[in-house]
N, C-alpha and C. Protein backbone atom coordinates (compact mmCIF):
# COMPACT_ATOMS: atom_id res chain seq x y z
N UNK A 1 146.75 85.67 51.37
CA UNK A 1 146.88 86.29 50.04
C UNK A 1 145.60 86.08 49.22
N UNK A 2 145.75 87.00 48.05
CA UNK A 2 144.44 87.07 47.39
C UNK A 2 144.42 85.67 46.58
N UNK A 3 143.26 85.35 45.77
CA UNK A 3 143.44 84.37 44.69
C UNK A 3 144.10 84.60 43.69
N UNK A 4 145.46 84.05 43.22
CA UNK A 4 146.19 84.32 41.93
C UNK A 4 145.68 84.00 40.88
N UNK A 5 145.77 85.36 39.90
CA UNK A 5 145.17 85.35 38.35
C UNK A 5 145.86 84.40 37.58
N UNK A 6 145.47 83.63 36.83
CA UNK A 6 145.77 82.88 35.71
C UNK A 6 147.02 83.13 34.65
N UNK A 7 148.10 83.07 34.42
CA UNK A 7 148.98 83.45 33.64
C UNK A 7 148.61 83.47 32.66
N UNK A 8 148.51 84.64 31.87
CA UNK A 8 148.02 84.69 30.47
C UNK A 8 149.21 84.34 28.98
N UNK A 9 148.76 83.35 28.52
CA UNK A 9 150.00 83.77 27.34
C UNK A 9 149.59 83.87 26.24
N UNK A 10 150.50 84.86 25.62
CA UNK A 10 150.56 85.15 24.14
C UNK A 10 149.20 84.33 23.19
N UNK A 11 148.75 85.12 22.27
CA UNK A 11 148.15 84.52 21.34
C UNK A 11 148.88 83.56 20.41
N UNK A 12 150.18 83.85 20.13
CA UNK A 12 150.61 83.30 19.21
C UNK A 12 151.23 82.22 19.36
N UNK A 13 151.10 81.78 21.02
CA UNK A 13 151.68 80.61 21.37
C UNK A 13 150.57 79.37 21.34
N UNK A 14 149.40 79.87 21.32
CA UNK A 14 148.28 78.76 20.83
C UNK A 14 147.27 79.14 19.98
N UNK A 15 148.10 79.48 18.60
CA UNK A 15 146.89 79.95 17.61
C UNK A 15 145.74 79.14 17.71
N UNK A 16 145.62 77.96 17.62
CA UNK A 16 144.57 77.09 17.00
C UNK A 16 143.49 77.35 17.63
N UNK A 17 144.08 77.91 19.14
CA UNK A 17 143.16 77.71 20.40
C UNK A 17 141.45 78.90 20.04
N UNK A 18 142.02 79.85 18.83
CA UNK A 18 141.19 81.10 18.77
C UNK A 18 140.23 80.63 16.99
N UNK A 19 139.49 80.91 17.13
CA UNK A 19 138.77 80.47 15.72
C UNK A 19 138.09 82.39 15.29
N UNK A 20 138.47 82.44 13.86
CA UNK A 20 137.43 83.32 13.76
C UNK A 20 135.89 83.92 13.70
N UNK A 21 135.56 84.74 14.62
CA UNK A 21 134.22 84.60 14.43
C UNK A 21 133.91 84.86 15.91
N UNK A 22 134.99 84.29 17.00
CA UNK A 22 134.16 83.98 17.91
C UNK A 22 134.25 85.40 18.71
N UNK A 23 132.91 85.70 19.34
CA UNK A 23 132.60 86.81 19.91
C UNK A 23 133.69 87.32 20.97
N UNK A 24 134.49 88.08 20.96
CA UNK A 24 135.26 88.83 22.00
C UNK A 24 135.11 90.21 22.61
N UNK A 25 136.02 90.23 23.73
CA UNK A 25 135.94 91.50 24.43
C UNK A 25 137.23 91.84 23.64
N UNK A 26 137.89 92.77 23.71
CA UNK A 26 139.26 93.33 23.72
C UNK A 26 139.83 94.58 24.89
N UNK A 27 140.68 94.24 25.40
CA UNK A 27 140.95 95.57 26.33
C UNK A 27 142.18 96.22 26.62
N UNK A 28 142.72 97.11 27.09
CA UNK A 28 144.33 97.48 26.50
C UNK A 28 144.70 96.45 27.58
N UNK A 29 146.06 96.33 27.78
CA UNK A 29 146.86 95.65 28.36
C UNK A 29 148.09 96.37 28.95
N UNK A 30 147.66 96.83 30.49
CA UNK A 30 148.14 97.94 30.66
C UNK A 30 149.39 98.09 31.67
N UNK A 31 150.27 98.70 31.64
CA UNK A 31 151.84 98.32 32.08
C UNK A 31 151.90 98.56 33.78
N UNK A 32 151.81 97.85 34.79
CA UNK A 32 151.71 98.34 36.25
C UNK A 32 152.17 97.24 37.19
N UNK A 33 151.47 97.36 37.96
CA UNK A 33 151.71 96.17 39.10
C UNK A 33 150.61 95.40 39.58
N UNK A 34 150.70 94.24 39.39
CA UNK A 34 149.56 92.86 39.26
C UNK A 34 148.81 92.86 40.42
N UNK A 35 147.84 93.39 40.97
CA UNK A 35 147.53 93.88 42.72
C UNK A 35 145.57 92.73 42.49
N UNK A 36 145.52 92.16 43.46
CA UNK A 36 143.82 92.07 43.62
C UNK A 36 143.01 92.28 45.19
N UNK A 37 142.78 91.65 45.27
CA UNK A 37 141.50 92.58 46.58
C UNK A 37 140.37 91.13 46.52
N UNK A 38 140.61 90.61 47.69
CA UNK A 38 139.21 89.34 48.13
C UNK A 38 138.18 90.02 49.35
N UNK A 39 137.60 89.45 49.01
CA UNK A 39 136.28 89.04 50.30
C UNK A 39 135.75 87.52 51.12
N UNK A 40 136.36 87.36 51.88
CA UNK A 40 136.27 85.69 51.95
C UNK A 40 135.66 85.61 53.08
N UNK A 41 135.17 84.30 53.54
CA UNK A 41 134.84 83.76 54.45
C UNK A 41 135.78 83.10 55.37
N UNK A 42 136.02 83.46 56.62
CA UNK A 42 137.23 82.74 57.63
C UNK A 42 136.42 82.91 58.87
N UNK A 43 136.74 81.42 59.30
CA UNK A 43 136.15 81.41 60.91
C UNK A 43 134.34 82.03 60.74
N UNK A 44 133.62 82.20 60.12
CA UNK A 44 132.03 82.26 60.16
C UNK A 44 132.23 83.85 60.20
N UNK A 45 133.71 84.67 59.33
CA UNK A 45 133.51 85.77 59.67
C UNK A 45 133.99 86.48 58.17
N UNK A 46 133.32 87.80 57.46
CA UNK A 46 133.80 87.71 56.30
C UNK A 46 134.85 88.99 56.27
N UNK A 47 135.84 88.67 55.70
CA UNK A 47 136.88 89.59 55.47
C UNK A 47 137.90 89.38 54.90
N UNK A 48 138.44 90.95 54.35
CA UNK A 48 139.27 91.62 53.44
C UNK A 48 140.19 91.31 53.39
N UNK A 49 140.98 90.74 52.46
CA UNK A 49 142.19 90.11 52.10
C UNK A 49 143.06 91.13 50.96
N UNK A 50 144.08 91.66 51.31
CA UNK A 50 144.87 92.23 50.02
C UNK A 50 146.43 91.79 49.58
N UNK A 51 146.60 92.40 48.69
CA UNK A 51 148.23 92.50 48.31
C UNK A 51 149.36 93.09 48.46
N UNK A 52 149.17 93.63 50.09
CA UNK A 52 149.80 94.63 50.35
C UNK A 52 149.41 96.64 49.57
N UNK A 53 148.05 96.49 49.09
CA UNK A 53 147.72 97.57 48.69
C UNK A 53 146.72 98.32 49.65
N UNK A 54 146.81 98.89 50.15
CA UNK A 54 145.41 99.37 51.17
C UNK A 54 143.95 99.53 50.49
N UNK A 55 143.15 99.08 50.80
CA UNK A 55 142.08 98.92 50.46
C UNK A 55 141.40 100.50 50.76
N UNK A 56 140.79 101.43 49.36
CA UNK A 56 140.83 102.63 49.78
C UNK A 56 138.77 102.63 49.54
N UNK A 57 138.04 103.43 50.05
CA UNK A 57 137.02 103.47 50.62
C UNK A 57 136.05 103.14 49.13
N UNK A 58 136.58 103.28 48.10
CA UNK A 58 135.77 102.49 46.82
C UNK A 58 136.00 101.67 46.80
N UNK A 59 137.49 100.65 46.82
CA UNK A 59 137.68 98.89 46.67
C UNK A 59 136.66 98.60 47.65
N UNK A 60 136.35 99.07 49.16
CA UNK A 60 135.83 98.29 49.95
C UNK A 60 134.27 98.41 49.73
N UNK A 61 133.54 99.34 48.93
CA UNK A 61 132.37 99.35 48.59
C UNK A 61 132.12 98.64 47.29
N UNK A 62 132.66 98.50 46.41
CA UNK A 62 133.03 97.12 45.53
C UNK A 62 132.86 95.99 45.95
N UNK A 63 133.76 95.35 47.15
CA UNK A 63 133.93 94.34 47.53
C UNK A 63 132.68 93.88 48.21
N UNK A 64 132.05 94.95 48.64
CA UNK A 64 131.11 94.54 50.03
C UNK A 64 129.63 94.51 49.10
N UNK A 65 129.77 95.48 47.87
CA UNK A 65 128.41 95.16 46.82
C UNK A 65 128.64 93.47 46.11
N UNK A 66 130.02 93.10 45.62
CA UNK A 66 129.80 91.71 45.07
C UNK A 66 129.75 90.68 46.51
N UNK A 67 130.39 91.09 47.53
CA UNK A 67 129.72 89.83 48.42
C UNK A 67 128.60 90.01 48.86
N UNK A 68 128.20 90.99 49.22
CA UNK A 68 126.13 90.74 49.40
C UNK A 68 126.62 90.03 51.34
N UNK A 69 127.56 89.71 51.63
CA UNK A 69 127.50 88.92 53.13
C UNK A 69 127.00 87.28 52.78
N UNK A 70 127.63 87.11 51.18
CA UNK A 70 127.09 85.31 50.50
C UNK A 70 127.83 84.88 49.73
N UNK A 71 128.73 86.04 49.38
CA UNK A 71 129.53 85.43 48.13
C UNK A 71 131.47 85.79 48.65
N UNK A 72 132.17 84.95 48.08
CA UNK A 72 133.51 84.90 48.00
C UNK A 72 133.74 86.02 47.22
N UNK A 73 134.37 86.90 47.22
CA UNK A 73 134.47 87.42 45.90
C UNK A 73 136.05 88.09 46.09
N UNK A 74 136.76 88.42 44.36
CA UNK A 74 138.30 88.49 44.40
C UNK A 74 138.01 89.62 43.19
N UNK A 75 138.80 90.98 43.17
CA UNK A 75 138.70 91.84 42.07
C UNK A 75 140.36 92.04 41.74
N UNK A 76 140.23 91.71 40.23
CA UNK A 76 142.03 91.46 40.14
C UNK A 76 142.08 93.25 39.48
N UNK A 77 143.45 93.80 39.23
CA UNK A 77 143.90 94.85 38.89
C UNK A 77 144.94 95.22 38.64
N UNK A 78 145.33 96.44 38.09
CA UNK A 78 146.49 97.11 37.69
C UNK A 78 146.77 98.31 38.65
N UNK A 79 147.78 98.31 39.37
CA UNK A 79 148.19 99.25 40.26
C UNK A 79 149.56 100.38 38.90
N UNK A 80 148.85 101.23 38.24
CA UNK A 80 149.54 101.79 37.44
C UNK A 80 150.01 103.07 38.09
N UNK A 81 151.13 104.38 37.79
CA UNK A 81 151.46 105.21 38.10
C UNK A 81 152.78 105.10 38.98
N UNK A 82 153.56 103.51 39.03
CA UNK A 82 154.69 102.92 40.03
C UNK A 82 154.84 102.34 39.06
N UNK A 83 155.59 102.86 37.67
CA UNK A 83 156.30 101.92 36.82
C UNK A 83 156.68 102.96 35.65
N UNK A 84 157.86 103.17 34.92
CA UNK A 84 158.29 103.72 34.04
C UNK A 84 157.77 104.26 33.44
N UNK A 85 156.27 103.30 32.80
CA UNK A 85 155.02 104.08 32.14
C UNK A 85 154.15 104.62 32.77
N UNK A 86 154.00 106.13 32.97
CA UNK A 86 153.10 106.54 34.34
C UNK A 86 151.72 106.75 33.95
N UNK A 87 151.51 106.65 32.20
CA UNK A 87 150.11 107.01 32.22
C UNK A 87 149.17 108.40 32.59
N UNK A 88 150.31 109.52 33.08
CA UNK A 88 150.10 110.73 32.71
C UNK A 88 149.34 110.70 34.41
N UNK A 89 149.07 110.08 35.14
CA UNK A 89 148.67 109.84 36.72
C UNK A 89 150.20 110.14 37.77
N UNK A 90 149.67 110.74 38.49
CA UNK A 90 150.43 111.79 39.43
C UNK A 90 150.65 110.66 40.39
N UNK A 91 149.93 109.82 40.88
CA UNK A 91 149.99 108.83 42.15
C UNK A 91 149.19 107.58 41.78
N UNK A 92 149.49 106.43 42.31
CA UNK A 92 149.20 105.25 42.38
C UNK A 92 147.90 104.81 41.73
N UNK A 93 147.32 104.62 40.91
CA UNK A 93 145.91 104.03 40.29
C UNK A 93 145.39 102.99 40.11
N UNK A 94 144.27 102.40 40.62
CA UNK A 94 144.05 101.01 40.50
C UNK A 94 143.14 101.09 39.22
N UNK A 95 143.59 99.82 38.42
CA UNK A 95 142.53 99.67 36.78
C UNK A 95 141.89 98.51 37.25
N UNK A 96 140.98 98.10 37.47
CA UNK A 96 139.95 96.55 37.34
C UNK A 96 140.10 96.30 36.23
N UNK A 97 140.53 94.77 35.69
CA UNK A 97 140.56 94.20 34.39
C UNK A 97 139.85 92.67 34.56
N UNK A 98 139.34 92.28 35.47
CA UNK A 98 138.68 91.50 35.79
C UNK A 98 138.15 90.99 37.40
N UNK A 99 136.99 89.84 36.96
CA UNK A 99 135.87 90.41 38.70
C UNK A 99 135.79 88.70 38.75
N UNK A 100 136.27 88.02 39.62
CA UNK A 100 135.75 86.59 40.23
C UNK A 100 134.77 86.56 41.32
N UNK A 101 133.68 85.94 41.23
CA UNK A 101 132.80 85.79 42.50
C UNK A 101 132.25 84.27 42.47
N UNK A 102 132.74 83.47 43.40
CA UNK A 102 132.41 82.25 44.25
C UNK A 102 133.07 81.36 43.05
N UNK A 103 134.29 81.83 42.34
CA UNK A 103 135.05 80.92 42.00
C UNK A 103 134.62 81.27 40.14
N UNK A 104 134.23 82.07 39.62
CA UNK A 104 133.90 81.99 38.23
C UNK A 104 133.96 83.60 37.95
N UNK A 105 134.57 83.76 37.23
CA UNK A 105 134.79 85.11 36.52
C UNK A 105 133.47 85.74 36.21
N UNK A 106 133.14 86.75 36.17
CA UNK A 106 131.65 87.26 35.54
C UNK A 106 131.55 87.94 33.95
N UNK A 107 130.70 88.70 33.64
CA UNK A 107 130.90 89.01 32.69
C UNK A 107 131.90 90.47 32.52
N UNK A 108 132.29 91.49 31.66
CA UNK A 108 132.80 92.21 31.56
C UNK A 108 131.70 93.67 32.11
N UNK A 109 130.43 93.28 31.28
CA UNK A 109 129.26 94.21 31.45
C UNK A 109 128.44 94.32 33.06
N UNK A 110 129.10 93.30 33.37
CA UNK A 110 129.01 93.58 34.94
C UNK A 110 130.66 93.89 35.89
N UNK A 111 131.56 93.92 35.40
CA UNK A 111 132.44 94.33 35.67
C UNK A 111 132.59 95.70 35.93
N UNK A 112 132.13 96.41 34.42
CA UNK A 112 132.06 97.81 34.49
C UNK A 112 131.01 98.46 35.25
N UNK A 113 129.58 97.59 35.42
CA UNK A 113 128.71 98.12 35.61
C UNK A 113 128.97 98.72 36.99
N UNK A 114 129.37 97.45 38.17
CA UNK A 114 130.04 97.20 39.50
C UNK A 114 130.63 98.67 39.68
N UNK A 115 131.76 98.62 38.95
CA UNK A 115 133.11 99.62 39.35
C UNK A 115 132.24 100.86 38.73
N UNK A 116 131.91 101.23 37.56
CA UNK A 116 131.26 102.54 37.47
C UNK A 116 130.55 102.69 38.84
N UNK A 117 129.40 101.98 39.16
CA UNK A 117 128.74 102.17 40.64
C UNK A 117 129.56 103.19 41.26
N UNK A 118 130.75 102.18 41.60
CA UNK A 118 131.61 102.45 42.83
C UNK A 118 132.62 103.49 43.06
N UNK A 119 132.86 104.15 41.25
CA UNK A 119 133.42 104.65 41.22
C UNK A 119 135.11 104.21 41.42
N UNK A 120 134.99 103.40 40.65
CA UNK A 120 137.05 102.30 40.79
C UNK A 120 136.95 102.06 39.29
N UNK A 121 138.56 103.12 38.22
CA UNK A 121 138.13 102.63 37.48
C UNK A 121 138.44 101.27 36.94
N UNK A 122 137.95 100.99 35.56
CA UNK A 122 138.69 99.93 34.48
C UNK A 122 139.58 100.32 33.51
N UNK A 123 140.51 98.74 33.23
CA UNK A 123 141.19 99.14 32.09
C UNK A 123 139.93 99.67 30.54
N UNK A 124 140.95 100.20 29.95
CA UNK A 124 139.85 100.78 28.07
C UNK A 124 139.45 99.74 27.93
N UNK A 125 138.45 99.53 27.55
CA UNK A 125 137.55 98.77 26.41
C UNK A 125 137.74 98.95 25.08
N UNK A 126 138.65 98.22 24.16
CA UNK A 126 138.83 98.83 22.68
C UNK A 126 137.77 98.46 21.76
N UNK A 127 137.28 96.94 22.16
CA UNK A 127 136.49 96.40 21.04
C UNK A 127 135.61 95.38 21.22
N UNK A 128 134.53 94.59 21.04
CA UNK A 128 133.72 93.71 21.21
C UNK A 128 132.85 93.62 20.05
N UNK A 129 133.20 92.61 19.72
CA UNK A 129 132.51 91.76 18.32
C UNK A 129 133.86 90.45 18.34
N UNK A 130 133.58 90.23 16.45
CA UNK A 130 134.14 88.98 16.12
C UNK A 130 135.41 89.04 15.95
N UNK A 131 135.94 88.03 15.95
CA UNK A 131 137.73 88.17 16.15
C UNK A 131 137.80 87.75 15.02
N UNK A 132 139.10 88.03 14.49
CA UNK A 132 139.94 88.34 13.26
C UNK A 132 141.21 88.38 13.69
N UNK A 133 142.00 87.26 13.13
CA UNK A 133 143.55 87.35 13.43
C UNK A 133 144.60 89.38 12.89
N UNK A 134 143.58 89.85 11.78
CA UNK A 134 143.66 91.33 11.04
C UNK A 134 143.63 92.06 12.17
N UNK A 135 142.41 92.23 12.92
CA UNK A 135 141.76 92.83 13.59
C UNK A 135 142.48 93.00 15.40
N UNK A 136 142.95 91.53 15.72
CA UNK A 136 144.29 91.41 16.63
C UNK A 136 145.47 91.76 16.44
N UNK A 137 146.07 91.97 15.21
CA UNK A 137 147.15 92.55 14.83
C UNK A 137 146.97 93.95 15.06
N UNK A 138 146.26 94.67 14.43
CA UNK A 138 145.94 95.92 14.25
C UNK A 138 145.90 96.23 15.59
N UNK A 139 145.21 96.06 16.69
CA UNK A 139 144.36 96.80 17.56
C UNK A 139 145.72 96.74 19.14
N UNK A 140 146.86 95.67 18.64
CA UNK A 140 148.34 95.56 19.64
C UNK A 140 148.91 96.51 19.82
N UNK A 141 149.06 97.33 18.37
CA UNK A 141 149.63 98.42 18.54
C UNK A 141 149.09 99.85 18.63
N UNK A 142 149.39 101.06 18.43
CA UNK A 142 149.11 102.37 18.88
C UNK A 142 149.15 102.83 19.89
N UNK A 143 148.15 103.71 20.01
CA UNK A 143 148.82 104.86 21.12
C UNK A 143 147.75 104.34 22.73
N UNK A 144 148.36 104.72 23.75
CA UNK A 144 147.69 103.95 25.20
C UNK A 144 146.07 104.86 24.68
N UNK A 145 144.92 104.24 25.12
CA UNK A 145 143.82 105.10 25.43
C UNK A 145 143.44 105.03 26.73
N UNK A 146 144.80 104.74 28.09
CA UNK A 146 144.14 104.71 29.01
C UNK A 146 144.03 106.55 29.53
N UNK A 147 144.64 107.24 28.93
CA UNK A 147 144.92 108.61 29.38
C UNK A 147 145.14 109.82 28.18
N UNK A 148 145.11 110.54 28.39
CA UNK A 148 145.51 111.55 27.09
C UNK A 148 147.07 111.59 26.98
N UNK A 149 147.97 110.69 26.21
CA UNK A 149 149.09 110.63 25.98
C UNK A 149 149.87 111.90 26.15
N UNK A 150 149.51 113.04 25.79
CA UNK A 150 150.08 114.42 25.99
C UNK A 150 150.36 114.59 27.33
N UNK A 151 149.74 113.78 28.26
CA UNK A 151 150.56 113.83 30.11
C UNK A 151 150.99 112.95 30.62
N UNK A 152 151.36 112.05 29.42
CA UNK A 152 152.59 110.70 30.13
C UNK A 152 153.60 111.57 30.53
N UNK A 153 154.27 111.31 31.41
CA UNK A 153 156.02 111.83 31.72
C UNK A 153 156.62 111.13 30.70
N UNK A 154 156.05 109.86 30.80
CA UNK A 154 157.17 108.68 30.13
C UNK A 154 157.50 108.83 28.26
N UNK A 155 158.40 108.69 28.13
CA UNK A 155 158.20 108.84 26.79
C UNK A 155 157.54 107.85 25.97
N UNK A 156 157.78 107.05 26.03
CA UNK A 156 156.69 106.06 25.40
C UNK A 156 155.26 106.42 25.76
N UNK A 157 154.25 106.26 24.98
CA UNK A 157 153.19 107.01 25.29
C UNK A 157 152.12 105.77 24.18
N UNK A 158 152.87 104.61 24.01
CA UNK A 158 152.08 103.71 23.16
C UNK A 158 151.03 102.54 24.18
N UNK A 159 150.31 101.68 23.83
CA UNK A 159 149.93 100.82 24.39
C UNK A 159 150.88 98.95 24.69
N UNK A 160 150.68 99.10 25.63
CA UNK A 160 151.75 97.96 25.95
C UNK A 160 151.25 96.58 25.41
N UNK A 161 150.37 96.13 24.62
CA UNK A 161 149.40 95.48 24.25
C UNK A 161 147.58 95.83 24.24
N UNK A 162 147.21 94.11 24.18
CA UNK A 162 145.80 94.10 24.07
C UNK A 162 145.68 92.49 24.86
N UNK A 163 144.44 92.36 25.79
CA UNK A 163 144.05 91.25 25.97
C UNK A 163 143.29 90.61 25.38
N UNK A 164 142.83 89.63 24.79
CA UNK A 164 141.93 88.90 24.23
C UNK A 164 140.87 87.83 24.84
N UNK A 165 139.53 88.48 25.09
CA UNK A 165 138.88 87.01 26.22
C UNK A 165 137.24 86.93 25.68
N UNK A 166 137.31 85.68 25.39
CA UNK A 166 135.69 85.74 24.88
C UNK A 166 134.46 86.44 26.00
N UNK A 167 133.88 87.09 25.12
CA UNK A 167 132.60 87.38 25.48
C UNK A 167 131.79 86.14 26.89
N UNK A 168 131.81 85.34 26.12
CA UNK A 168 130.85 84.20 27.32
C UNK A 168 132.26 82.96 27.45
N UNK A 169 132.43 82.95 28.71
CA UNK A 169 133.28 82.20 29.26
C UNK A 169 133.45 80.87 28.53
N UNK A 170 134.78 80.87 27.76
CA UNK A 170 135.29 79.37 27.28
C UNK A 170 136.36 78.57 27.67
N UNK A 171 136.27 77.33 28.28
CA UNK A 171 137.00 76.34 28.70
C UNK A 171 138.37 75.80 27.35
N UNK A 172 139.29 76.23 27.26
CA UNK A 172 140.15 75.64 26.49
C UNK A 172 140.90 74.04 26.57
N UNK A 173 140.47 73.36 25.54
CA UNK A 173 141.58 71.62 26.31
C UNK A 173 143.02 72.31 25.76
N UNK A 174 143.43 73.71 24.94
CA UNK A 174 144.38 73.15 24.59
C UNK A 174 145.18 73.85 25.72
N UNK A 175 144.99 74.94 25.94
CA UNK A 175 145.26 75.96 27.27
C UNK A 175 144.95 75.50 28.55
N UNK A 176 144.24 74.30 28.43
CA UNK A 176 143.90 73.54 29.74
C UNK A 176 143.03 74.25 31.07
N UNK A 177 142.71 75.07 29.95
CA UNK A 177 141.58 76.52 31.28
C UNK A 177 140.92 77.07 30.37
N UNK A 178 141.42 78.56 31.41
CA UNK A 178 140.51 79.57 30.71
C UNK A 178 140.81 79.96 29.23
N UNK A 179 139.91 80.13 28.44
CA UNK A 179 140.38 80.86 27.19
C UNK A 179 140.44 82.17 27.20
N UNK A 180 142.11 82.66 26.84
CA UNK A 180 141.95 84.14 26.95
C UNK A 180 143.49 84.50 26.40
N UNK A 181 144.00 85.69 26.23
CA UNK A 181 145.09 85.71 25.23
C UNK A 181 145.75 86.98 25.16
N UNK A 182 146.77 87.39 25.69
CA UNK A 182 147.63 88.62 25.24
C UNK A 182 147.89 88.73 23.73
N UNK A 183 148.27 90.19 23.30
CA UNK A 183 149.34 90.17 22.32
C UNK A 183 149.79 91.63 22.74
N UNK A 184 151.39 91.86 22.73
CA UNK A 184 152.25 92.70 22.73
C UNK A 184 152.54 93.67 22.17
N UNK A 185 152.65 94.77 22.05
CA UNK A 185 153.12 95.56 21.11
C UNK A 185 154.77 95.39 20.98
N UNK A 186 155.09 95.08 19.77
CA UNK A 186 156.44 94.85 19.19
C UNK A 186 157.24 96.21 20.01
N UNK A 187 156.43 97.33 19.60
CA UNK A 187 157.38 98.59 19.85
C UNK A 187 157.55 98.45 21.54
N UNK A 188 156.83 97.81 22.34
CA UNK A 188 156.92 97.96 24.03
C UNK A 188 158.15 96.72 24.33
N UNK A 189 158.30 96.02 23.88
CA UNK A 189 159.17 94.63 24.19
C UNK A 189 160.23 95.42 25.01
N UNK A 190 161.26 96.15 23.84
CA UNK A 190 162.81 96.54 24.43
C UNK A 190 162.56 97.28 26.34
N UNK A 191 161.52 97.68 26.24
CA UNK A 191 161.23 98.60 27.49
C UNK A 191 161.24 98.21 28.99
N UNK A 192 160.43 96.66 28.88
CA UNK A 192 159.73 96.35 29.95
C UNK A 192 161.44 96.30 30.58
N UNK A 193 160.70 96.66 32.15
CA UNK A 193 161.83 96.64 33.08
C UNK A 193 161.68 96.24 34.63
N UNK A 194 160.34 95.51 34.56
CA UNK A 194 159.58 95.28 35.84
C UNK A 194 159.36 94.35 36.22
N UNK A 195 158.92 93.84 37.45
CA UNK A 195 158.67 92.20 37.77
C UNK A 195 157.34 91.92 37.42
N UNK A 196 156.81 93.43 37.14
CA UNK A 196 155.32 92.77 36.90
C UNK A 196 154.84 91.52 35.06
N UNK A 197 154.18 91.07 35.86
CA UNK A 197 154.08 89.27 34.67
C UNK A 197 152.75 89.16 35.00
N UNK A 198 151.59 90.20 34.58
CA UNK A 198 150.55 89.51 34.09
C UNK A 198 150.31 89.20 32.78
C-alpha cells in the first residue's frame, strides 16, 4: 500500500495552533475518494505501488519525473466523479492535493508545476497570503470552483470545504505534526454519505 496521508482535523479543534499573519496556501476541499500513487524502492528495484486505482499513462509520467530513478516518491489525491457530488465529470477524476518525495511534502508551486507538466490535474487554488480567522470563515463556504457548477448532476453544487496549510512547512507541538487544517462548509455536513475521511 501507498503511504497514508495524515488525518487532517478541523481548524476549530486547535485554534491556537494558527496565528494570524502566517503565510498560507488555501485550496477547496474536495468531496471523492482518498486514492495516492508511490514510487519506491524494493529489492534494488523501483516500483509502482497503488490503491487499487490503475495508474493511467500521466500518474506514471508524474511518478517517474519526481523519482528521477533516486527518490521515493508518493502523490496523494482525490478520485472524484464516484460519489454523490459528481462535479459535473462524466467518469472517474484524479485531483492532486498534495506531493511527498523521500519522506517530506514539497511545496505547492512545485506541485502544480509537476502535474501541469504532466498534465494530472489539481485541486482549485483559492488563496495564498496571510491568514485571518475572517478570511477562513468566508472562503468555507460558496459555490465548488472545481467545475462550472451548471454541470453538476448533483444538486448541491457548493464547496465541501477549504484546506488550510502553510506556505513553508510547519511542525506543530500542539497537532504533534504537520501543521495544516480543514474547515467545512456548514451547508455540506447533512450530505456526506461516504467512507471517504480525508
Amino acid at each position: 500500500m501507498s503511504q497514508q496521508y495524515p488525518k487532517i482535523k478541523t481548524i476549530n479543534e486547535y485554534p491556537m495552533a494558527w496565528k494570524e499573519g502566517t503565510q498560507v496556501r488555501i485550496t477547496e476541499k474536495v468531496h471523492g475518494q482518498h486514492v495516492s500513487f508511490s514510487v519506491v524502492k524494493k529489492d534494488g528495484e523501483w516500483t509502482f505501488v497503488d490503491d487499487n486505482v490503475p495508474l493511467d499513462e500521466a500518474m506514471m509520467r508524474l511518478l517517474n519525473i519526481l523519482c528521477d530513478e533516486q527518490n521515493d516518491a508518493t502523490v496523494y489525491a482525490e478520485l472524484v466523479g464516484v460519489t454523490d457530488l459528481d462535479y459535473g465529470f462524466r467518469e472517474p477524476t484524479i485531483l492532486v492535493f498534495d506531493i511527498k518525495v523521500n519522506g517530506k511534502f514539497i511545496p505547492w508551486d512545485l506541485v502544480r508545476a509537476h502535474c501541469e507538466m504532466c498534465q494530472v490535474r489539481t485541486v482549485p487554488l483559492l488563496y495564498e497570503g496571510g491568514f485571518t480567522w475572517v478570511m477562513a470563515r468566508s472562503m468555507t463556504v460558496g459555490g465548488s470552483t472545481v467545475a462550472n457548477p451548471s454541470t453538476f448532476r448533483s444538486t448541491f453544487k457548493g464547496r465541501e470545504g477549504i484546506v488550510i496549510t502553510p506556505i513553508e512547512e510547519t511542525y506543530s507541538a500542539l497537532l504533534e505534526g504537520r501543521l495544516i487544517a480543514k474547515s467545512i462548509n456548514p451547508d455540506f455536513k447533512p450530505r456526506q454519505n461516504t467512507t471517504y475521511n480525508y
